[in-house]
Structures are given as C-alpha cells and as structure tokens.
Protein backbone atom coordinates (compact mmCIF):
# COMPACT_ATOMS: atom_id res chain seq x y z
CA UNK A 1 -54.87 -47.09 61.49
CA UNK A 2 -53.20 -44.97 58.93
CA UNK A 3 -54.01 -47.20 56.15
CA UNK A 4 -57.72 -47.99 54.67
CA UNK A 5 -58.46 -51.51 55.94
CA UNK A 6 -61.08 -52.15 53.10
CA UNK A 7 -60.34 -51.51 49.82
CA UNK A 8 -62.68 -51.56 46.43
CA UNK A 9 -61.91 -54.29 44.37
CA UNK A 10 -60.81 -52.09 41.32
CA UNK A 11 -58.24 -50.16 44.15
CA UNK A 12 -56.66 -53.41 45.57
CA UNK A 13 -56.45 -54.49 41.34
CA UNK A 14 -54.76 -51.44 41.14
CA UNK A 15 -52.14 -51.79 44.31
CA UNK A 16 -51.35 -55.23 42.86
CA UNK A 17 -50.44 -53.75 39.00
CA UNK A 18 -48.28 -51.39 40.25
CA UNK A 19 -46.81 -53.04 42.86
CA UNK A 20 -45.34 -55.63 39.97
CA UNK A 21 -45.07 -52.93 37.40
CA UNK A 22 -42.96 -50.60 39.97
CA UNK A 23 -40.75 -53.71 40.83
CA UNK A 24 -40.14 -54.09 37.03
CA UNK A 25 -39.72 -50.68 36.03
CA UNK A 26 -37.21 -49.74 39.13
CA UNK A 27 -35.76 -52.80 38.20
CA UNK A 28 -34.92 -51.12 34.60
CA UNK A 29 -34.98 -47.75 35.54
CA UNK A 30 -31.97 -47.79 37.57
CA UNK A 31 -29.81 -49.76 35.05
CA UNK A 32 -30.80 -48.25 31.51
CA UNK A 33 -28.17 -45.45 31.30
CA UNK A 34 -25.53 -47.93 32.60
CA UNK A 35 -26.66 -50.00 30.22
CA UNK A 36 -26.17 -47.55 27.38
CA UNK A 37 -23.17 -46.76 28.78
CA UNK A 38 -21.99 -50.39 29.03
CA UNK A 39 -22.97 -50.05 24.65
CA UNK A 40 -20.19 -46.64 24.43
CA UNK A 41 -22.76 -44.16 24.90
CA UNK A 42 -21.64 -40.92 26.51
CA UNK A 43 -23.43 -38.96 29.29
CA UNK A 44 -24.80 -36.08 26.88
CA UNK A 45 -25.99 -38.86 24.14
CA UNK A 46 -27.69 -40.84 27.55
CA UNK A 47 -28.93 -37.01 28.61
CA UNK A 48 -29.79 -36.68 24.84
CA UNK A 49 -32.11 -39.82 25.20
CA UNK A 50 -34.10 -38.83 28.00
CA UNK A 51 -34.20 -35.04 26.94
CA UNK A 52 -36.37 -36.82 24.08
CA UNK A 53 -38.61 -38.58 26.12
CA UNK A 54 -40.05 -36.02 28.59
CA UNK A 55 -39.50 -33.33 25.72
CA UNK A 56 -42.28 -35.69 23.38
CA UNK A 57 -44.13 -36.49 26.85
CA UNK A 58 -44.99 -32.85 27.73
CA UNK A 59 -46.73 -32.70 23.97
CA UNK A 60 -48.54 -36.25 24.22
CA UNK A 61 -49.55 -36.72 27.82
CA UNK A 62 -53.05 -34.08 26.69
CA UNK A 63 -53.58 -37.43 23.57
CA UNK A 64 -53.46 -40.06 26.55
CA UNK A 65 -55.93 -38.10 28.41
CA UNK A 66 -58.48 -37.92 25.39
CA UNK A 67 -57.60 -41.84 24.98
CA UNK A 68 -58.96 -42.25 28.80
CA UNK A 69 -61.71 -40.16 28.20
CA UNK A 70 -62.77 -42.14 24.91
CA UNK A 71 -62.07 -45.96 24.89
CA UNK A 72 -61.34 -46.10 28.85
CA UNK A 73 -58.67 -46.43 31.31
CA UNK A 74 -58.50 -50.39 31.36
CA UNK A 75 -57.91 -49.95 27.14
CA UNK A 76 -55.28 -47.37 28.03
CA UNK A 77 -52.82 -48.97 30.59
CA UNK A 78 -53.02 -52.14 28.61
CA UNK A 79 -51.83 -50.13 25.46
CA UNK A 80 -49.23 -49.05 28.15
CA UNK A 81 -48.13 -52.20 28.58
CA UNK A 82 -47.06 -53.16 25.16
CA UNK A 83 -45.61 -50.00 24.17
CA UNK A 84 -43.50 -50.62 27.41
CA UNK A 85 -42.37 -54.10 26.10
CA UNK A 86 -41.51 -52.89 22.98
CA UNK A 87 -39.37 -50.06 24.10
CA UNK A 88 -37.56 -52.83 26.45
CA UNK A 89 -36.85 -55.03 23.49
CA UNK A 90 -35.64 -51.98 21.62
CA UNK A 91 -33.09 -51.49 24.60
CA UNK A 92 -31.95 -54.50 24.11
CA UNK A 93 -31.86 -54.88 20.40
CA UNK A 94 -29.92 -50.99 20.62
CA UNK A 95 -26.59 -53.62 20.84
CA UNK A 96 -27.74 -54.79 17.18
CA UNK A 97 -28.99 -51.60 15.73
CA UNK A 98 -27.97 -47.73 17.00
CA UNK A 99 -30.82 -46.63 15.33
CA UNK A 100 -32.87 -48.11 18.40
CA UNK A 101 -31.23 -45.53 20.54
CA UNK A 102 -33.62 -42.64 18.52
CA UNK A 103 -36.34 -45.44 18.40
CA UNK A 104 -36.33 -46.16 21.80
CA UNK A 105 -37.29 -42.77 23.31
CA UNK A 106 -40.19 -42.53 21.42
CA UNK A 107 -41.68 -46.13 22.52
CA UNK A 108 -40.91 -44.74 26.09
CA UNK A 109 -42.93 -41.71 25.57
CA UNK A 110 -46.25 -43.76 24.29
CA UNK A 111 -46.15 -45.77 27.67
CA UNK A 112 -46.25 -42.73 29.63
CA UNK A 113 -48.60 -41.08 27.20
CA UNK A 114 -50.77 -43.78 27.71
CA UNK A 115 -50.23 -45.02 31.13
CA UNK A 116 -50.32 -42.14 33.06
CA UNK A 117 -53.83 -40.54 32.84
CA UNK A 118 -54.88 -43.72 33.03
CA UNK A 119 -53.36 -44.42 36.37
CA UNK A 120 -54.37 -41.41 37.66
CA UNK A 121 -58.05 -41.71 36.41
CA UNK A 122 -58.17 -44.92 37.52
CA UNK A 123 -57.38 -43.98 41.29
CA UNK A 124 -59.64 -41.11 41.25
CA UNK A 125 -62.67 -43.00 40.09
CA UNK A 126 -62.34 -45.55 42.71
CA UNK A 127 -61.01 -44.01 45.85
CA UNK A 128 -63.23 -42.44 48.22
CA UNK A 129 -62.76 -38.95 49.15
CA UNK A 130 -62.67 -39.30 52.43
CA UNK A 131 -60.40 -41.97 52.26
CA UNK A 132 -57.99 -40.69 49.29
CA UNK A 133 -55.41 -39.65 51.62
CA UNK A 134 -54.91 -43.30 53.40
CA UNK A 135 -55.06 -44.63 49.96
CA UNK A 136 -52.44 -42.66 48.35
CA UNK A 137 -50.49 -43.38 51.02
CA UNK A 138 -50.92 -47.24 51.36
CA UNK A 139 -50.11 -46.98 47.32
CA UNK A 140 -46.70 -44.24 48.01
CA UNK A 141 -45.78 -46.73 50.59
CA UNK A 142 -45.95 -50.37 48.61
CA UNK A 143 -44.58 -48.18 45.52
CA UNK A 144 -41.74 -46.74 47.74
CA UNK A 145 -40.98 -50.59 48.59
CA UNK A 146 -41.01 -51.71 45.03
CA UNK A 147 -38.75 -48.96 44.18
CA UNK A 148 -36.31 -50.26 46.83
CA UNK A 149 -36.16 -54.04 45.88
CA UNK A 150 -36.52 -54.00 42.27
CA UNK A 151 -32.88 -52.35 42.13
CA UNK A 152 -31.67 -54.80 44.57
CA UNK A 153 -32.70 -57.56 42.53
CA UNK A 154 -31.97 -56.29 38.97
CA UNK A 155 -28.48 -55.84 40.36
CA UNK A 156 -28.50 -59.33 41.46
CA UNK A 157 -29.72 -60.68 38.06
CA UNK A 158 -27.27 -58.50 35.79
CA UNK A 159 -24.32 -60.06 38.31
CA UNK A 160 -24.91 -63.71 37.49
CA UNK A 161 -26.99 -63.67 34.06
CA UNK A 162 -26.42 -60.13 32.26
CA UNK A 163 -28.68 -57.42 30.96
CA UNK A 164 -30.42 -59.68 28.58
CA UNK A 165 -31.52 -62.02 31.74
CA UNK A 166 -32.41 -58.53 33.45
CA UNK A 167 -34.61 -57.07 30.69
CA UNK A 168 -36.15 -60.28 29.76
CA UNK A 169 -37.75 -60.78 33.60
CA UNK A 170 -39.23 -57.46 33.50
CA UNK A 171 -40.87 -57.74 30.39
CA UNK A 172 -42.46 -61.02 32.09
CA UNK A 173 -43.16 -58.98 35.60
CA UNK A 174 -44.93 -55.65 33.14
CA UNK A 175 -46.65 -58.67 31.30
CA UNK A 176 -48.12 -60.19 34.59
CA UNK A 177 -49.06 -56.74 35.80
C-alpha cells in the first residue's frame, strides 16, 4: 500500500529508463576511478577529473533547463544519451589518447546538463500530486536496487572479460534505455 498501484503510461516509461540507465551507470560509476587508476592516474588527477565535471555542471545545468523548456524533455534525455556514450567511449579510448582524460569530463557534464532537468521535468509533469510521494518512492526504491546490482555485475564482467567488456555492455544497457 505504500506504492501507487496505477501508474501513467509516461511514469511507468520513465521507471523502466532509469531502472536500465541506473543499472548501467552504477555499473560504471563505481569502476571509473579504478579504472583511471588501473591507466597510472593518481588520486588528485582522478579528484582533478571530477572537480571538472560538477565545477562545468553548476554553470550548465541553468542551459539544460532552457533546452527542456524549448525543444522538450523527450529531445533532452535523448541528447543525454549520446553525450553519455560518447563520454564512455572516451573512457575507454583515454588508454590510446591522455588527452581524453580533459575530454572526458566535459562529455560527462553535457549528459547531466542535459539529462537532469529533463528527468526531473519529466516526473513532475506526470505524477500526481497527491500521489508524488508513493511515486518518488517506488522510483528511490527500484533506483536504490539498480544501484546495488549494477556494481555486482560490472564487477563480475571486469573479472572474466575486462573493462572494455564492462564499458561496452553499458553503452548497450544506456542505448536500450
């Protein structure tokens, strides 16, 4: 009874995206400054890397809200989407190219930039307000669960095929979502 039992069409889209696209990025999330470590990067350059994202984030997250309000949220989280892939195939292309490693950041900042308003937007518009509460929470919880297995089974696939194998199947999972 805690949970909504009936949900809009454009909600239960919504639980299913990020659902897979939690899975995927806590699949990634977890592993991306061992991964840069694994390439010789030390802690500060790793703290360096993120520093960059949230620093850009905090100036571009007000441009991904006037994207939203202009071409839509559907437009925006697909935008999200390949900006994401991109900045996973930069990851892995960092092994080929250090210059990635400044690239990178800023491909990371354009999927938030983009994906978050839109996310939020998206939930607002089609939850009801007397129901908002049991559907954030039916959404914390199945995002709380993704964020438990997607470590567990990136873990799993960098044991017996490698960070390649482990970025390559969340590109496919964001792709899906």
């Amino acid at each position: 009874h805690y949970f909504r039992k009936h949900l809009p069409q454009q909600l239960e889209e919504l639980y299913l995206s990020s659902a897979i696209m939690d899975f995927a990025n806590s699949a990634i999330m977890l592993f991306e400054p061992i991964y840069l470590w694994s390439l010789g990067y030390r802690l500060r350059d790793i703290m360096i890397f993120y520093l960059l994202v949230y620093g850009a984030y905090i100036f571009t997250a007000p441009l991904g809200g006037k994207f939203v309000a202009r071409y839509g949220h559907e437009r925006s989280i697909l935008i999200s989407t390949f900006w994401l892939v991109a900045y996973i195939v930069a990851l892995i292309g960092i092994r080929q190219s250090s210059a990635l490693f400044f690239v990178a950041p800023f491909l990371l900042t354009m999927q938030k930039t983009f994906y978050w308003p839109a996310y939020h937007f998206d939930f607002m518009r089609f939850s009801l307000k007397e129901e908002r509460a049991s559907e954030y929470s039916g959404l914390w919880a199945l995002s709380t669960m993704m964020y438990t297995l997607g470590p567990v089974a990136a873990g799993f696939a960098i044991k017996l095929f490698g960070f390649s194998a482990m970025f390559s199947s969340a590109i496919l999972l964001i792709l899906l979502s």
